[in-house]
C-alpha atoms as a PDB file:
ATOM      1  CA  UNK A   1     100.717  53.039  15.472  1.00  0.00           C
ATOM      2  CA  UNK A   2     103.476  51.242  13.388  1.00  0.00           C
ATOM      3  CA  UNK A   3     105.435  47.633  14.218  1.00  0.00           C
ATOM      4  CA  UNK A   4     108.655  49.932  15.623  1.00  0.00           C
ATOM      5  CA  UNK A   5     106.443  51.851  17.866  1.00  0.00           C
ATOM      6  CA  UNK A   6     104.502  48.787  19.240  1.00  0.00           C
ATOM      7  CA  UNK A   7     108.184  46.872  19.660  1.00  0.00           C
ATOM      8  CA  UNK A   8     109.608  49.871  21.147  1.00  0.00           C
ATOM      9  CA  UNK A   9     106.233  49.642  23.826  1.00  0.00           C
ATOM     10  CA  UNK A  10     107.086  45.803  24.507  1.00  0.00           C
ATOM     11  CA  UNK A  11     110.696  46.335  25.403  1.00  0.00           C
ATOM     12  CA  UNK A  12     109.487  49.492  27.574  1.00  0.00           C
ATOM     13  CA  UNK A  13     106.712  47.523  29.613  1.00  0.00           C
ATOM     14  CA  UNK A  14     109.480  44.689  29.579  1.00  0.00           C
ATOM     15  CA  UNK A  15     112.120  47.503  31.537  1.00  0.00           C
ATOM     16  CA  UNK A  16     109.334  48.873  33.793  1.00  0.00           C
ATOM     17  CA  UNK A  17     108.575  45.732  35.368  1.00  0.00           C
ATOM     18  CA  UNK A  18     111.853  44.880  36.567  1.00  0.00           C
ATOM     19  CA  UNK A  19     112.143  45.445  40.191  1.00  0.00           C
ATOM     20  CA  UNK A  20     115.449  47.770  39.653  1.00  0.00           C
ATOM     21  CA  UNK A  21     113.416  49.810  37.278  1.00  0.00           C
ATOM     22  CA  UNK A  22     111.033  50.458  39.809  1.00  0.00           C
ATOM     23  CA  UNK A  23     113.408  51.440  42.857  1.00  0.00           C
ATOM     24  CA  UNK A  24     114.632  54.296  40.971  1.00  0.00           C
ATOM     25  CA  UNK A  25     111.641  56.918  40.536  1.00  0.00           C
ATOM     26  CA  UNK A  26     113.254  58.941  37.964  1.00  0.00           C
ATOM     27  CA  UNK A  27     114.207  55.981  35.625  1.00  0.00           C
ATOM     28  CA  UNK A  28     110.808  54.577  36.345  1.00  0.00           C
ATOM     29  CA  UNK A  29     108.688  57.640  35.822  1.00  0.00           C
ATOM     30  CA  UNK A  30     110.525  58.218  32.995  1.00  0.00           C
ATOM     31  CA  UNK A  31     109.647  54.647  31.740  1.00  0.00           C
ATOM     32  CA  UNK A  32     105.829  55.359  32.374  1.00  0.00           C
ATOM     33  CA  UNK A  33     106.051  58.753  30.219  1.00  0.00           C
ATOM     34  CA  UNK A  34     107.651  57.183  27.063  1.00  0.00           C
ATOM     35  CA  UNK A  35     104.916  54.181  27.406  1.00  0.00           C
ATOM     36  CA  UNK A  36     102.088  57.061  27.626  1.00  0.00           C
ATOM     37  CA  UNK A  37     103.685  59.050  24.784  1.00  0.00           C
ATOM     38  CA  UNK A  38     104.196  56.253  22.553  1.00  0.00           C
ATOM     39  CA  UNK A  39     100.884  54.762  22.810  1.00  0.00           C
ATOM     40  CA  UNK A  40      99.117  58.597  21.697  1.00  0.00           C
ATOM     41  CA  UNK A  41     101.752  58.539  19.148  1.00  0.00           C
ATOM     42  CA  UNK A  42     104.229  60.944  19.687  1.00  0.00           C
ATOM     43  CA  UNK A  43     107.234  60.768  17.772  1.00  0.00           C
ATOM     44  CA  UNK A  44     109.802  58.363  18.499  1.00  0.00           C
ATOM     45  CA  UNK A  45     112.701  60.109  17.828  1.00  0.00           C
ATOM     46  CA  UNK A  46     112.024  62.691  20.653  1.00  0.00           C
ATOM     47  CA  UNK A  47     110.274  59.860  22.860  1.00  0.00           C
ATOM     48  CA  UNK A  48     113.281  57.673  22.493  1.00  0.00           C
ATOM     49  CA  UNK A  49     115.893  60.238  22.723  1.00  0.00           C
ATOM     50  CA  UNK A  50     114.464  61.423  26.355  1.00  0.00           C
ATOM     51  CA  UNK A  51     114.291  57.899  27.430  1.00  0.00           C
ATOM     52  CA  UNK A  52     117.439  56.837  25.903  1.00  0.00           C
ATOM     53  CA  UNK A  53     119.161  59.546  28.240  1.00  0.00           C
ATOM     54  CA  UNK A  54     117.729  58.032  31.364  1.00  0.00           C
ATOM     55  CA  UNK A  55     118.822  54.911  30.439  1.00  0.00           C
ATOM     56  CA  UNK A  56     122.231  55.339  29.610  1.00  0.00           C
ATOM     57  CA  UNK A  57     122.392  57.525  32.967  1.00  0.00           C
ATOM     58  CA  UNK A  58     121.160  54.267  35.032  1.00  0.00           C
ATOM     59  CA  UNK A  59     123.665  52.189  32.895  1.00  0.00           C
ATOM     60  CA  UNK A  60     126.647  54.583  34.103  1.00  0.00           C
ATOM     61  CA  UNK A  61     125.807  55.041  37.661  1.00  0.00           C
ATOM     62  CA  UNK A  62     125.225  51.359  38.281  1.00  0.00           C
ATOM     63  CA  UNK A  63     128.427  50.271  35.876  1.00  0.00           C
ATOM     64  CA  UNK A  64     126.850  49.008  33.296  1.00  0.00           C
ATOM     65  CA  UNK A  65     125.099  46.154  35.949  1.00  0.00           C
ATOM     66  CA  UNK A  66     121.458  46.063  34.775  1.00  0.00           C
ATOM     67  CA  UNK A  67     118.911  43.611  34.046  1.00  0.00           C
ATOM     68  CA  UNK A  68     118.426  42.145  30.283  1.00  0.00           C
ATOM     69  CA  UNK A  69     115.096  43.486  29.641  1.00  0.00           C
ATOM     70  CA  UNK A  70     117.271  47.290  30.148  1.00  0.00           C
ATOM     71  CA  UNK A  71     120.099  46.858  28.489  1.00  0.00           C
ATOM     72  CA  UNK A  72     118.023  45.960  25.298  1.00  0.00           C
ATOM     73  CA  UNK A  73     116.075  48.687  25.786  1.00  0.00           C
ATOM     74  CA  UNK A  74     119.081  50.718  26.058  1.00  0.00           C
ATOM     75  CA  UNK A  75     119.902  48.874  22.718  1.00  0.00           C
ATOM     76  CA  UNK A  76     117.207  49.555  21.061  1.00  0.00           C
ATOM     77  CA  UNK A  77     116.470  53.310  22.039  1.00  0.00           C
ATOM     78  CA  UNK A  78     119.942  53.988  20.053  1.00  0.00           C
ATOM     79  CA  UNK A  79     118.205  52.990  16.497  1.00  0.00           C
ATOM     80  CA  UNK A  80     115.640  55.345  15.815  1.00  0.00           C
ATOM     81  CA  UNK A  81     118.173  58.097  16.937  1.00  0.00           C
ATOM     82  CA  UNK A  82     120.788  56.572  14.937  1.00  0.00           C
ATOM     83  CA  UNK A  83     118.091  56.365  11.994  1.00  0.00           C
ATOM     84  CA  UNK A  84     117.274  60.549  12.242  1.00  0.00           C
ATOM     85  CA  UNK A  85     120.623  62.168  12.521  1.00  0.00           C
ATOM     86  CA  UNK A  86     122.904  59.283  11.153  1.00  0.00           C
ATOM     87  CA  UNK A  87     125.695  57.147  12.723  1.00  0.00           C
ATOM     88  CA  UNK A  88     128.659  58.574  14.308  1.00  0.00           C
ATOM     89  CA  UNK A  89     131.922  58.052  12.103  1.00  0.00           C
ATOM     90  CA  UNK A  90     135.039  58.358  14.433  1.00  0.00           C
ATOM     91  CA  UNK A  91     136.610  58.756  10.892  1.00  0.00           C
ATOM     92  CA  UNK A  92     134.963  62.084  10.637  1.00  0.00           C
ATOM     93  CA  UNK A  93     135.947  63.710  14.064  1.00  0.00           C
ATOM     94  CA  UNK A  94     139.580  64.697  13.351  1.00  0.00           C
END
C-alpha cells in the first residue's frame, strides 16, 4: 500500500464518521466499500472514481451543504482521476 492510498483511507474514515455520512445508507455503504477495497489494494482509479460519484451526488442533492471532512474527500477523489485520463481543457471542447 502506497502514501496516496493510505491518505486517500484517512480522508475516507474521516467522511464515514460524520453523522450525515451515516444517515444516508447509500453514501455510507459506499464509504465502507472504497475503505475495504483500498485497504486489499484495489486500484484507485476505479475505487475513487465509484466513490467520487457518490460524493458529488450527496454534494448536489444537499447544495453543496456538507461537512469538511466530505467536501475534501470530494476534493481529493478528483486527483487520481484527474491523474489517469488528464484534466479537462474547456479550450478543447469547441
Amino acid at each position: 500500500m502506497n502514501d496516496k492510498t493510505e491518505e486517500l483511507m484517512k480522508l475516507v474514515d474521516a467522511a464515514a464518521q460524520e453523522d450525515v455520512v451515516k444517515a444516508d445508507e447509500d453514501l455510507y455503504a459506499a464509504m465502507v466499500k472504497a475503505y475495504k477495497d483500498l485497504s486489499e489494494d484495489k486500484n484507485i482509479v476505479s475505487v475513487s472514481g465509484k466513490l467520487s460519484s457518490q460524493v458529488n451526488r450527496y454534494l448536489l442533492t444537499h447544495q453543496y451543504k456538507a461537512p469538511k471532512s466530505v467536501v475534501e474527500l470530494g476534493q481529493k477523489l478528483q486527483k487520481p482521476i484527474a491523474d489517469r485520463w488528464g484534466h479537462v481543457n474547456p479550450t478543447n471542447l469547441g
